[in-house]
Protein backbone atom coordinates (compact mmCIF):
# COMPACT_ATOMS: atom_id res chain seq x y z
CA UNK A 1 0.00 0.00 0.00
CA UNK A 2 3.15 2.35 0.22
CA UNK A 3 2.95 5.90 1.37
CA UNK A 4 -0.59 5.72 1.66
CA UNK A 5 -0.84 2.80 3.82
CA UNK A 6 1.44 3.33 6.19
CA UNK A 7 0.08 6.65 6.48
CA UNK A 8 -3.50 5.75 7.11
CA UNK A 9 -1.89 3.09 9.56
CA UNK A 10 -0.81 5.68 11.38
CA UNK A 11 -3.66 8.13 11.63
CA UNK A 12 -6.00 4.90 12.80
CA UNK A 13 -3.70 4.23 15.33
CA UNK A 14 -3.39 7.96 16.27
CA UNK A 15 -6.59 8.78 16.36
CA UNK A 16 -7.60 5.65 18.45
CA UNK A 17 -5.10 6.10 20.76
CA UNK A 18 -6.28 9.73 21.41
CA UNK A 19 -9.87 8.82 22.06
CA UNK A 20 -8.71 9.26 26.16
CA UNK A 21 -8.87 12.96 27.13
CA UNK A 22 -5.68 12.33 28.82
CA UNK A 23 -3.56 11.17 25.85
CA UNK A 24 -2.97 14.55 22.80
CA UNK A 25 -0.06 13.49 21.54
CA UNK A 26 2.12 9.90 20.90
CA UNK A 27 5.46 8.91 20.44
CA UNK A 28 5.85 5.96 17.70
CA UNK A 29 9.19 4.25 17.86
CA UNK A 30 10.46 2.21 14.85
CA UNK A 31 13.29 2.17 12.30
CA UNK A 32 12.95 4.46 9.85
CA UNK A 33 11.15 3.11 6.91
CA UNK A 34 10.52 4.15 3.26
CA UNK A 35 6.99 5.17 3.94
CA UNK A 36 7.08 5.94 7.27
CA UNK A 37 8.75 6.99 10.44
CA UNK A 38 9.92 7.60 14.19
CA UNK A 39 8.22 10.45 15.76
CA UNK A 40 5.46 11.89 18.06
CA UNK A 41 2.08 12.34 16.28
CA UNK A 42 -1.35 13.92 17.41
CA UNK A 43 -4.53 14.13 15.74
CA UNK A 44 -3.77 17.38 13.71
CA UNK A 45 -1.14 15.21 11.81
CA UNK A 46 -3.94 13.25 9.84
CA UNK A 47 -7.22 15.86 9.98
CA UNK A 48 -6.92 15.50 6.33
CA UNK A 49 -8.14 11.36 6.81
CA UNK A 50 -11.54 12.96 8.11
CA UNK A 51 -14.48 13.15 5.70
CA UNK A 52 -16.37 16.39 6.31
C-alpha cells in the first residue's frame, strides 16, 4: 500500500489512541522506513483522513 498505507496506519492508530482525554499526543518508535517513520504524532497530523 506504500505511502498511503502506512500513512492511514498511522492516523487509525493515532486517532484511536487519542480517544482518552488524557492522551494529545504519541510517540511511535520504529526504524525508519521508506513510507514511514519515528516520531510523536497527534490528531492534527492526519485531519486531512476525516471526511467532512
Amino acid at each position: 500500500m506504500g505511502t498511503t498505507g502506512a500513512y492511514c496506519f498511522l492516523g487509525e492508530t493515532i486517532f484511536t489512541l487519542t480517544e482518552l482525554d488524557s492522551i494529545n499526543k504519541v510517540s511511535i518508535e520504529m526504524e525508519v522506513g521508506s513510507h514511514a517513520g519515528p516520531g510523536v504524532y497527534t490528531k492534527d497530523d492526519f485531519y486531512d483522513l476525516i471526511k467532512e
